[in-house]
Each structure stands twice: as C-alpha cells, then as structure tokens.
C-alpha atoms as a PDB file:
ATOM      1  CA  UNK A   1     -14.173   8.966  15.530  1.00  0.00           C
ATOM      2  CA  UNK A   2     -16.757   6.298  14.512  1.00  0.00           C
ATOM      3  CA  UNK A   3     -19.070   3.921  16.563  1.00  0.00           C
ATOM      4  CA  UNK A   4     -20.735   6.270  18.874  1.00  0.00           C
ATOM      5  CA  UNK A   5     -24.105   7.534  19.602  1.00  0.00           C
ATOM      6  CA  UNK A   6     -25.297  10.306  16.749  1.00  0.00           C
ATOM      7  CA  UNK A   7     -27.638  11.989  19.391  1.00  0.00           C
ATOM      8  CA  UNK A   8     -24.100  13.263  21.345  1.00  0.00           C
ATOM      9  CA  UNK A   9     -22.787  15.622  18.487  1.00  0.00           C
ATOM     10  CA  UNK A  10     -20.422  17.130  20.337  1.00  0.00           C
ATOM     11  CA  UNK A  11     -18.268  20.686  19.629  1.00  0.00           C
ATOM     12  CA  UNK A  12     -18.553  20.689  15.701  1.00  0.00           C
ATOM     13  CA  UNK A  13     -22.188  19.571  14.278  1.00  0.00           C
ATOM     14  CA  UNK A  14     -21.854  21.252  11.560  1.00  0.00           C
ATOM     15  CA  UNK A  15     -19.346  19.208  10.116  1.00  0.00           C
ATOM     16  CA  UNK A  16     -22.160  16.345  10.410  1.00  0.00           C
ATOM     17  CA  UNK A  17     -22.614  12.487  11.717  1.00  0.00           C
ATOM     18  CA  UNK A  18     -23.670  10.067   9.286  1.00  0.00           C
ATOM     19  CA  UNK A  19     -23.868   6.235   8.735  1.00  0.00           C
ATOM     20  CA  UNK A  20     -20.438   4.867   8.368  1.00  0.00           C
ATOM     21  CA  UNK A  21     -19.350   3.877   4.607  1.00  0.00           C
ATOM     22  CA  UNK A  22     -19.518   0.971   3.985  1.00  0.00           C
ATOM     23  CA  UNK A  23     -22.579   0.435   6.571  1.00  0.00           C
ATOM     24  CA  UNK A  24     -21.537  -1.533   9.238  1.00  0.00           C
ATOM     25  CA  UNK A  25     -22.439  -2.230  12.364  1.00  0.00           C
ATOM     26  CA  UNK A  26     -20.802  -1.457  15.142  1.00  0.00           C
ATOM     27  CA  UNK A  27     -19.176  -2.668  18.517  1.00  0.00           C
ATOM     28  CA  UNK A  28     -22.181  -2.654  20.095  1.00  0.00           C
ATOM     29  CA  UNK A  29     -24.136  -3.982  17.584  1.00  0.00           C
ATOM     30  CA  UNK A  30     -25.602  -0.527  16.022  1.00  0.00           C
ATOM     31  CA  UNK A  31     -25.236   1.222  13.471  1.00  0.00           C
ATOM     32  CA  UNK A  32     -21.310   2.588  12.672  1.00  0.00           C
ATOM     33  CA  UNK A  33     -21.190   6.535  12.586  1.00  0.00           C
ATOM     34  CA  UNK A  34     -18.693   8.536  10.945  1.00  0.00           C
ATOM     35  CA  UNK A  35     -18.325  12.314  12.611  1.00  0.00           C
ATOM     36  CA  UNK A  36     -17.325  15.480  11.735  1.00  0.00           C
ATOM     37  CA  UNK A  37     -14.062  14.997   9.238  1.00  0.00           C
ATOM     38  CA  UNK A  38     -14.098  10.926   9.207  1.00  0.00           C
ATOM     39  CA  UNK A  39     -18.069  12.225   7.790  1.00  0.00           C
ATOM     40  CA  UNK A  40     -16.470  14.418   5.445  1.00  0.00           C
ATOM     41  CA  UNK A  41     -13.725  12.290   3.833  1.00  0.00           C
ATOM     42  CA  UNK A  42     -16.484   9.402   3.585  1.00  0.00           C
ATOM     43  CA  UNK A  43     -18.750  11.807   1.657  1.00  0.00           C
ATOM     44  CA  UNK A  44     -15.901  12.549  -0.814  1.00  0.00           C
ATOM     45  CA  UNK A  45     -14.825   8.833  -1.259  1.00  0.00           C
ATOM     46  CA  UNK A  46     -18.994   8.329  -2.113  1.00  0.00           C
ATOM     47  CA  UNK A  47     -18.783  10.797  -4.698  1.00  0.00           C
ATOM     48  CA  UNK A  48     -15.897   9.378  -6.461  1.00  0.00           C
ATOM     49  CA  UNK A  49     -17.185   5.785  -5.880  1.00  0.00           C
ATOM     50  CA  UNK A  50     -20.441   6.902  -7.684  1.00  0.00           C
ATOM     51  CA  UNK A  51     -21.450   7.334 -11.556  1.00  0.00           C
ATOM     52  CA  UNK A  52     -24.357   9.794 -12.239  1.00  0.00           C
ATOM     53  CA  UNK A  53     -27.650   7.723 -12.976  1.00  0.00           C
ATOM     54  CA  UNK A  54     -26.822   5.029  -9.610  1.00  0.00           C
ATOM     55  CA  UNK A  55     -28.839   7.626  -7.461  1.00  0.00           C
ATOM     56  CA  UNK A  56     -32.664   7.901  -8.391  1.00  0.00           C
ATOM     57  CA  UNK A  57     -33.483  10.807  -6.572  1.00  0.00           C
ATOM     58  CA  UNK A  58     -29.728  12.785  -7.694  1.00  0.00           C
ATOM     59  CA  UNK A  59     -29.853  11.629 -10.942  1.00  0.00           C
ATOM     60  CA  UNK A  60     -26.494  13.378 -11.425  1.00  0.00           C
ATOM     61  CA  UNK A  61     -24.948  12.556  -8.575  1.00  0.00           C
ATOM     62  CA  UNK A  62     -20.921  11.184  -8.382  1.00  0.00           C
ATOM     63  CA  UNK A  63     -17.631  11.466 -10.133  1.00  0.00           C
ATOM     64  CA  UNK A  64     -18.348   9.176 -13.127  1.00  0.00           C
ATOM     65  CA  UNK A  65     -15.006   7.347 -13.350  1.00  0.00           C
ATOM     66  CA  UNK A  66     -16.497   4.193 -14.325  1.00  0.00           C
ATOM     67  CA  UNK A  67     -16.765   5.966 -17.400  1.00  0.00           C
ATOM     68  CA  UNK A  68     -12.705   6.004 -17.841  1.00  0.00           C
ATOM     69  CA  UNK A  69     -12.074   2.626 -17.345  1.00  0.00           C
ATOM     70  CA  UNK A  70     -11.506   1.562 -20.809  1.00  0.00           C
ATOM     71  CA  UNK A  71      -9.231   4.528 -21.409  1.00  0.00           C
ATOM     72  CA  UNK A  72      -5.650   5.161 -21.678  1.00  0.00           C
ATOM     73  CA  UNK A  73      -3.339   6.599 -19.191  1.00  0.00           C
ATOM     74  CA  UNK A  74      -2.639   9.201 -20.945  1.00  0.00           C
ATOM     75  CA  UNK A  75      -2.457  13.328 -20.256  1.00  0.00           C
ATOM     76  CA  UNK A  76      -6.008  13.548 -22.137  1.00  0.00           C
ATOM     77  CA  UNK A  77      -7.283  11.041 -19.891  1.00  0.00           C
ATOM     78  CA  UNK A  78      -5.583  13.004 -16.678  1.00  0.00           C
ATOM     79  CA  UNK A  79      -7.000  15.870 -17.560  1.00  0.00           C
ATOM     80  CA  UNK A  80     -10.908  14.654 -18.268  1.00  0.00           C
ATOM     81  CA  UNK A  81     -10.737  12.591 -15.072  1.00  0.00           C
ATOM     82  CA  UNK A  82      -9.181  15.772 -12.961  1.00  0.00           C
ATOM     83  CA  UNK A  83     -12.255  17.896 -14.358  1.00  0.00           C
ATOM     84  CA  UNK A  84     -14.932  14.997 -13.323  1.00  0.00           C
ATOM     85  CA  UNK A  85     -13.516  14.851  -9.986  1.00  0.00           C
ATOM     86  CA  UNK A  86     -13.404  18.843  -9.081  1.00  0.00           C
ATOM     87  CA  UNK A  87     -16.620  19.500 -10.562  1.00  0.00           C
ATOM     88  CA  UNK A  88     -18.484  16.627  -8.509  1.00  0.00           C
ATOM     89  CA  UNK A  89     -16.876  17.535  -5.470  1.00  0.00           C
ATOM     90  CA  UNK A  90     -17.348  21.139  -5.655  1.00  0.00           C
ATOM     91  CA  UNK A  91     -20.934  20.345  -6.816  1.00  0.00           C
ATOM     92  CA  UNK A  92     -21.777  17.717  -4.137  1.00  0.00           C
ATOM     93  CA  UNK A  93     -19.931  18.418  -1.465  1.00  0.00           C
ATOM     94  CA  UNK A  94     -20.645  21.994   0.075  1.00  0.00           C
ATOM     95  CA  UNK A  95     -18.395  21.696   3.677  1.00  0.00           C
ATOM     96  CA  UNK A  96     -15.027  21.397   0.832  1.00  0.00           C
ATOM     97  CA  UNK A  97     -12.970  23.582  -1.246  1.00  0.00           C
ATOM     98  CA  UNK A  98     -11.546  22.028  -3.325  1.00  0.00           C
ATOM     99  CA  UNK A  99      -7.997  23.057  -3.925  1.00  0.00           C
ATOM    100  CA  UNK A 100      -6.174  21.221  -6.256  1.00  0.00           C
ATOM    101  CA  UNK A 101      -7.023  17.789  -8.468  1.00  0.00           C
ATOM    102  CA  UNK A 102      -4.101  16.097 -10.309  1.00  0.00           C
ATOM    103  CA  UNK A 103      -3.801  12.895 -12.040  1.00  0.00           C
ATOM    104  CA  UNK A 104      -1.441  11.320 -13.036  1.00  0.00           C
ATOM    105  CA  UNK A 105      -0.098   7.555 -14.039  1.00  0.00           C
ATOM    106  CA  UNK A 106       1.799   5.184 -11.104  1.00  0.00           C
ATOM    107  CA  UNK A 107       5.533   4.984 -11.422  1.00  0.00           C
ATOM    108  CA  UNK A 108       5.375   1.565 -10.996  1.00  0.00           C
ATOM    109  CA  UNK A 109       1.845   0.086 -12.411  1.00  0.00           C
ATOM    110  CA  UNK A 110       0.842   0.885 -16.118  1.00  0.00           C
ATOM    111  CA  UNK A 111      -2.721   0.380 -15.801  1.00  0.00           C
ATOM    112  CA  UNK A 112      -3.224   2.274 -12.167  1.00  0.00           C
ATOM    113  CA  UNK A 113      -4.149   6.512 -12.429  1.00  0.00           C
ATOM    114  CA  UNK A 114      -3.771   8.433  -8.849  1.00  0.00           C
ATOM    115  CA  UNK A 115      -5.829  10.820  -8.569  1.00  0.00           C
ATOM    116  CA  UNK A 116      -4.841  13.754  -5.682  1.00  0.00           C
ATOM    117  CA  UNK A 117      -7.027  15.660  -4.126  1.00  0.00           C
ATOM    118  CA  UNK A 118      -6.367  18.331  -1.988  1.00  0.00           C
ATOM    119  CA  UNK A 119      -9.324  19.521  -0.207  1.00  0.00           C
ATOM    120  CA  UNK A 120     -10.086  22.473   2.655  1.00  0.00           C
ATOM    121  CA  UNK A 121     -12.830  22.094   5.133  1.00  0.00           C
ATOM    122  CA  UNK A 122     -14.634  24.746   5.250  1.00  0.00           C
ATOM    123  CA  UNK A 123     -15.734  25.590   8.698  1.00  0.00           C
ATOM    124  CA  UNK A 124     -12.634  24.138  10.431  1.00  0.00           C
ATOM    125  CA  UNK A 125     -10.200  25.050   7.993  1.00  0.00           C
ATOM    126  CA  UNK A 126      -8.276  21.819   7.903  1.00  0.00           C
ATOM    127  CA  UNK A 127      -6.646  21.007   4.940  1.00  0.00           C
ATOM    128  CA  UNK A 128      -6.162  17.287   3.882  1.00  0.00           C
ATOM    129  CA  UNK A 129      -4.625  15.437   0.893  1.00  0.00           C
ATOM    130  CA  UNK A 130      -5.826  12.358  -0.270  1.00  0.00           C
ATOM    131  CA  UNK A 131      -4.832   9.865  -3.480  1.00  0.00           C
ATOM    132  CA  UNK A 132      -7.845   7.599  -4.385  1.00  0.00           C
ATOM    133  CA  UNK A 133      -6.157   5.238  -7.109  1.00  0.00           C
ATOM    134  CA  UNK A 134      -7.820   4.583 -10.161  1.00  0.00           C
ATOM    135  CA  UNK A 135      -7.660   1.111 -12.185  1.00  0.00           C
ATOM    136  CA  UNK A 136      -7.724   1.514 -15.970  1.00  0.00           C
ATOM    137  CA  UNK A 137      -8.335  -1.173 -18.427  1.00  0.00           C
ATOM    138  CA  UNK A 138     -10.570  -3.573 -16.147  1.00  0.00           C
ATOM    139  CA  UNK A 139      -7.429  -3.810 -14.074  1.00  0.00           C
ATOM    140  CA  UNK A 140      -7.542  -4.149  -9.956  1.00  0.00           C
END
C-alpha cells in the first residue's frame, strides 16, 4: 500500500509509514509512502543495499556486501555473506526476526549469489521469504 497520505495510519502504526525507496513521487505529485509491511521489506532491502561508513550519523549502518564483490562463490564466501546479512538485520531492524539466512550460488549464473532471507514480523506475525541476488566479480 504506497502513495497515500502518512497522517491516515490506519489499524497497524506500529509497523510504520515512511518515504517510499527509491523516493519517488507519487500520483498526485507527493511524496510516495510505503506502510506497514511494504515499510518493512523496504527497510530490509536499505540495509542490504548499504555498506557501513555511507551513513554519517550510523556510521555502522548496512549489510556491507559491497565488500564481497571481488570474491568467489564459494561456501566460505556463503557463509561470511549469510553472517553480514543476519547480524545487520537483527541489528538494524527491530520490527524482524530473523529466521533463517542462506546463500548460496545460482544454478544457472556463475557469478550471481542468492541470498534468502526468511524473516518474521514481529507484531503481526507474518512471515515472508525473500531472495535479494547478489552479483560477484563486478558482474550485473
């Protein structure tokens, strides 16, 4: 549920409103709003899309997989990138559990990692999977 009004929260505010990502504007013209879980899975795509350092006033801030890019697809890889990604999220994003982080290299593309996330929302309970893929070797 994006593009509306922030002011008319609705039934869950504390699952939060917040700008869409990538800011946008709207229909209208405004701002673009993401609510509630669309807020959610925005924040966790932010964190992943983010090296510590990019963030002045979070100096720590983000998943660092920039910092992989150069690196092999390999289990030793999976396994650093898996622990970067469940240790930003669980640090960054309070309204998740996270449940389970695997990666692991595509069947069919050498150089792309999937990552898997599978994340519970706190306060609602809803569970949702997600794979963010992951170019390695300057590739995408």
């Amino acid at each position: 549920m994006a593009n509306g009004d922030p002011r008319q929260i609705g039934p869950r505010p504390y699952l939060g409103v917040g700008w869409s990502f990538p800011v946008r504007p709207g229909a209208s013209g405004k701002l673009d709003f993401a609510f509630y879980e669309d807020d959610v899975e925005q924040a966790v795509e932010i964190i992943l899309r983010t090296s510590p350092g990019e963030r002045v006033m979070k100096p720590a801030f983000g998943a660092g997989l920039r910092d992989y890019v150069f690196a092999g697809n390999s289990d030793v890889t999976h396994r650093r990138v898996e622990a970067s990604v469940r240790r930003a999220l669980t640090d960054f994003e309070p309204r998740i559990t996270v449940e389970r982080v695997q990666a692991r290299a595509a069947d069919d593309e050498p150089n792309l990692m999937e990552i898997e996330i599978d994340y519970v929302v706190r306060r609602s309970n809803a569970f949702y999977n997600r794979v963010f893929p992951f170019y390695l070797n300057g590739a995408g």
